[in-house]
C-alpha atoms as a PDB file:
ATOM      1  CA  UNK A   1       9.337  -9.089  23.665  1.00  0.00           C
ATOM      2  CA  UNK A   2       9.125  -6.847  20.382  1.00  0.00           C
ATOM      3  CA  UNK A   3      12.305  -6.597  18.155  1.00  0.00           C
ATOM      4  CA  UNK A   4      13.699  -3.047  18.334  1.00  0.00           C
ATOM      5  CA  UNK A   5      13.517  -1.427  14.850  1.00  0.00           C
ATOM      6  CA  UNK A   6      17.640  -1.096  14.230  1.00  0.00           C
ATOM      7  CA  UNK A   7      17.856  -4.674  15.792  1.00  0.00           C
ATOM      8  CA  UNK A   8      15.052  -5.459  12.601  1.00  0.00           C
ATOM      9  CA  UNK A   9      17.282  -3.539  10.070  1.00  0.00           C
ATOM     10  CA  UNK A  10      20.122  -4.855  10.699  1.00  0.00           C
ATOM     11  CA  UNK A  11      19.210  -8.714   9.971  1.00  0.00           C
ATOM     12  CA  UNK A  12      18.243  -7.911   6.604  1.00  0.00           C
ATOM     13  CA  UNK A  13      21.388  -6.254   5.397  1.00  0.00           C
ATOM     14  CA  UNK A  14      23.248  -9.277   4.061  1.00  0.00           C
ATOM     15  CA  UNK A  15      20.160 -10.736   1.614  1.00  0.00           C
ATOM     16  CA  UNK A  16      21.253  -8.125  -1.293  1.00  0.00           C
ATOM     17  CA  UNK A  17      24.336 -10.425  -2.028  1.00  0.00           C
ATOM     18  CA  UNK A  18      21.631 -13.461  -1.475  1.00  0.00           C
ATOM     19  CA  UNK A  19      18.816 -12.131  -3.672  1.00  0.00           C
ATOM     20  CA  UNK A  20      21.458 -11.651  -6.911  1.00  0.00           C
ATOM     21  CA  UNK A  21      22.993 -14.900  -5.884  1.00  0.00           C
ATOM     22  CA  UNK A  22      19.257 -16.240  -6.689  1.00  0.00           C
ATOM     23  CA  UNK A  23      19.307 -14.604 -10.142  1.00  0.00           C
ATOM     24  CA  UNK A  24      22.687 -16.328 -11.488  1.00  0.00           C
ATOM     25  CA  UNK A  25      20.909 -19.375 -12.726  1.00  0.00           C
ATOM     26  CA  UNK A  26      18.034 -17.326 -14.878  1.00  0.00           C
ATOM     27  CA  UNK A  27      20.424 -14.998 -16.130  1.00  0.00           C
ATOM     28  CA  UNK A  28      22.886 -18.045 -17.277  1.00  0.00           C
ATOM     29  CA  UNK A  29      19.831 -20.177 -18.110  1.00  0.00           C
ATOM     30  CA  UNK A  30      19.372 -17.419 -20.685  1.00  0.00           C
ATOM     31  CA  UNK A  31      22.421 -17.064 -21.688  1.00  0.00           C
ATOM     32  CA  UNK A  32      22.851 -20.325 -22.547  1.00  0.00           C
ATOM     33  CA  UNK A  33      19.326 -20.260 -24.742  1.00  0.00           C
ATOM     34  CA  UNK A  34      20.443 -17.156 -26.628  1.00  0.00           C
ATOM     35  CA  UNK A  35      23.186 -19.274 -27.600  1.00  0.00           C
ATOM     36  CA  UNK A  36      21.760 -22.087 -28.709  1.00  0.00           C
ATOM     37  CA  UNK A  37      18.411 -21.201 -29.966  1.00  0.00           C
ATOM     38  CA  UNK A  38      17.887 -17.609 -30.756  1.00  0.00           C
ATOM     39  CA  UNK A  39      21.293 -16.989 -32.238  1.00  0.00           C
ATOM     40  CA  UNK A  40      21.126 -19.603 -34.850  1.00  0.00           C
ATOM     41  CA  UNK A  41      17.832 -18.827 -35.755  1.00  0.00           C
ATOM     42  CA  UNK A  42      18.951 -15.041 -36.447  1.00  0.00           C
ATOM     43  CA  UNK A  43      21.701 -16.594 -38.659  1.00  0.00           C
ATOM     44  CA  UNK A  44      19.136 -18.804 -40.721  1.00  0.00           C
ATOM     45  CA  UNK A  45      16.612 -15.831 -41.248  1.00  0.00           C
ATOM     46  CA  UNK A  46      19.970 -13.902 -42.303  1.00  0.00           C
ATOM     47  CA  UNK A  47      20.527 -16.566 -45.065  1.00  0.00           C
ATOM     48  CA  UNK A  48      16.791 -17.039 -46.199  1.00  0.00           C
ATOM     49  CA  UNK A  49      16.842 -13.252 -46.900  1.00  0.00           C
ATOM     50  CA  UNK A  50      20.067 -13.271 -48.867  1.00  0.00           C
ATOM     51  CA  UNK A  51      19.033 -16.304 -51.027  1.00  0.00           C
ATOM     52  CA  UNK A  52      15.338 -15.066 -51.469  1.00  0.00           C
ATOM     53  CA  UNK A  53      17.104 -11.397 -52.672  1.00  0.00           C
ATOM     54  CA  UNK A  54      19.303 -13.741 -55.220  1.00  0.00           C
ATOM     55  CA  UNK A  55      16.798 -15.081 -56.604  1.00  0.00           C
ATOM     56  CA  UNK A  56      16.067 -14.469 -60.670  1.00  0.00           C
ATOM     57  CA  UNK A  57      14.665 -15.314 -63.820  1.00  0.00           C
ATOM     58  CA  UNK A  58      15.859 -19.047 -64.590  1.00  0.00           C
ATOM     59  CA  UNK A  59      16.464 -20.524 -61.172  1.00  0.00           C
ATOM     60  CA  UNK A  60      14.265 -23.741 -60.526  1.00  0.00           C
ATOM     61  CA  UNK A  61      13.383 -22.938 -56.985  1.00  0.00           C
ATOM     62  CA  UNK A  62      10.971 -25.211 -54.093  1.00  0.00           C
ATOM     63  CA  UNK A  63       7.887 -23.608 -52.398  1.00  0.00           C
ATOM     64  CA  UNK A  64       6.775 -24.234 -48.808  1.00  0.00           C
ATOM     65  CA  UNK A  65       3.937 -25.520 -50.384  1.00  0.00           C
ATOM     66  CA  UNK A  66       6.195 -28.026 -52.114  1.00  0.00           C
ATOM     67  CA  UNK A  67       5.644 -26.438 -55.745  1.00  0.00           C
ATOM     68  CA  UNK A  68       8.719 -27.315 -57.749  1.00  0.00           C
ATOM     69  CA  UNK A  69       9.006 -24.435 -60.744  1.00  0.00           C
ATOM     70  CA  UNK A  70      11.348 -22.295 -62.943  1.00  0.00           C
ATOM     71  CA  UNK A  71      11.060 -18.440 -62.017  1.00  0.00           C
ATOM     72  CA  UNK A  72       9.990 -16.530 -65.199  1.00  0.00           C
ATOM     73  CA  UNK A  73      10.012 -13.170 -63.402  1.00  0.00           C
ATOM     74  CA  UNK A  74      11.117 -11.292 -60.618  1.00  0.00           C
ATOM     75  CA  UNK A  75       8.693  -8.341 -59.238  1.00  0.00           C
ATOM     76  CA  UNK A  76       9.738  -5.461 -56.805  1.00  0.00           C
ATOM     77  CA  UNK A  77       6.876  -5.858 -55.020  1.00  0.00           C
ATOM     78  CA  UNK A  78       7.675  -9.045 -53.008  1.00  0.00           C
ATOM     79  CA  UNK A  79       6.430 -11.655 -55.676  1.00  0.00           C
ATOM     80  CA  UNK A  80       7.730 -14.018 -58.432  1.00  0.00           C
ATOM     81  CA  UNK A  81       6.667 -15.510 -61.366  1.00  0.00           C
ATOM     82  CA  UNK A  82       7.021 -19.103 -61.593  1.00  0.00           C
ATOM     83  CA  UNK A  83       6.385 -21.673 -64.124  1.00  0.00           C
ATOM     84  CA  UNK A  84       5.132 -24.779 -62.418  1.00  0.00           C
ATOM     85  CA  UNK A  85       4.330 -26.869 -66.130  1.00  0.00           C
ATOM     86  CA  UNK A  86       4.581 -25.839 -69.253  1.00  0.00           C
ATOM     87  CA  UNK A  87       1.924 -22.470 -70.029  1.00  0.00           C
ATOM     88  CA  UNK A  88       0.975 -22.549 -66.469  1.00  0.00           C
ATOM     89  CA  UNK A  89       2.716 -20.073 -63.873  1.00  0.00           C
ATOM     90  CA  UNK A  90       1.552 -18.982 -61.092  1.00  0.00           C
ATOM     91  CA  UNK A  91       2.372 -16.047 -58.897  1.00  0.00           C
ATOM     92  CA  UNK A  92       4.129 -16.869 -55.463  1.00  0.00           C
ATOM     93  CA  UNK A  93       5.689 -14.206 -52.587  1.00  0.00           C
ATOM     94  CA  UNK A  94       9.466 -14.523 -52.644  1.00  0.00           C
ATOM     95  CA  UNK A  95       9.583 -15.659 -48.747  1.00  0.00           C
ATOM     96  CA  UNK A  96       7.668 -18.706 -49.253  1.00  0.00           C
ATOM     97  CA  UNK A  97      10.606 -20.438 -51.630  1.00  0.00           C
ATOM     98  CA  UNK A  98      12.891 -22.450 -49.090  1.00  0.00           C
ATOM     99  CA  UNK A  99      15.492 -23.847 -51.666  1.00  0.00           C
ATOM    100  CA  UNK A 100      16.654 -22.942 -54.764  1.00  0.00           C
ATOM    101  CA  UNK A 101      17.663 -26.159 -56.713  1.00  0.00           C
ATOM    102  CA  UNK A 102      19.256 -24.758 -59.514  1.00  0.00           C
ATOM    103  CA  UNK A 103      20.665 -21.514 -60.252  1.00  0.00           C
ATOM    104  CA  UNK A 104      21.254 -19.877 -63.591  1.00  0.00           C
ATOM    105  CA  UNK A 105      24.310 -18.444 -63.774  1.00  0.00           C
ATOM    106  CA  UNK A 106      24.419 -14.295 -64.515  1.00  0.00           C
ATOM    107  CA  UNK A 107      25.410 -13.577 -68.824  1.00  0.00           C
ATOM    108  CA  UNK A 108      29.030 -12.880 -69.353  1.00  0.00           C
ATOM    109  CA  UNK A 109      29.466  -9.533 -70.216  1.00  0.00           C
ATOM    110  CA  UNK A 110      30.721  -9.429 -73.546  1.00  0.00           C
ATOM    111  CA  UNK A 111      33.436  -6.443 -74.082  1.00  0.00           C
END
């Protein structure tokens, strides 16, 4: 009437292969979403820092607010000068420009 407790044991030896056999489709289900959405948005952080650390004194540059403006200055601490009309610039922080539509090219050394 009662299940002896080897006789109990021994049933339950072959899930181990069963239970990881259940994980295969989470662990490829993230696999597959590292790959196509965290990777690529690692890559376009990577390029939003490089272009905001470009930036300098010239380049006509786009806001996520949508201000359109010619940087004046460049400050260490995280913010720009930009002139949005002429005698009126405003101060901005450098990760909220998203595009940079023109760039000024660096002066030639001359030597």
């Amino acid at each position: 009437m009662f299940a002896s407790p080897a006789f109990a044991q021994a049933a339950g030896g072959a899930g181990g292969a069963a239970a990881f056999g259940q994980f295969i489709p989470l662990i490829l289900i993230f696999v597959i979403m590292y790959f196509l959405l965290i990777r690529p948005q690692q890559k376009k952080v990577k390029e939003h820092r490089a272009m905001v650390e470009a930036l300098r004194r010239g380049d006509q540059v786009v806001t996520q607010g949508g201000i359109i403006g010619k940087v004046t200055h460049v400050r260490e601490d995280g913010e720009l000068e930009v002139e949005i009309a002429q005698g009126v610039k405003v101060r901005v922080v450098k990760s909220t420009v998203v595009q940079v539509l023109s760039k000024t090219e660096p002066a030639a050394n001359a030597g």
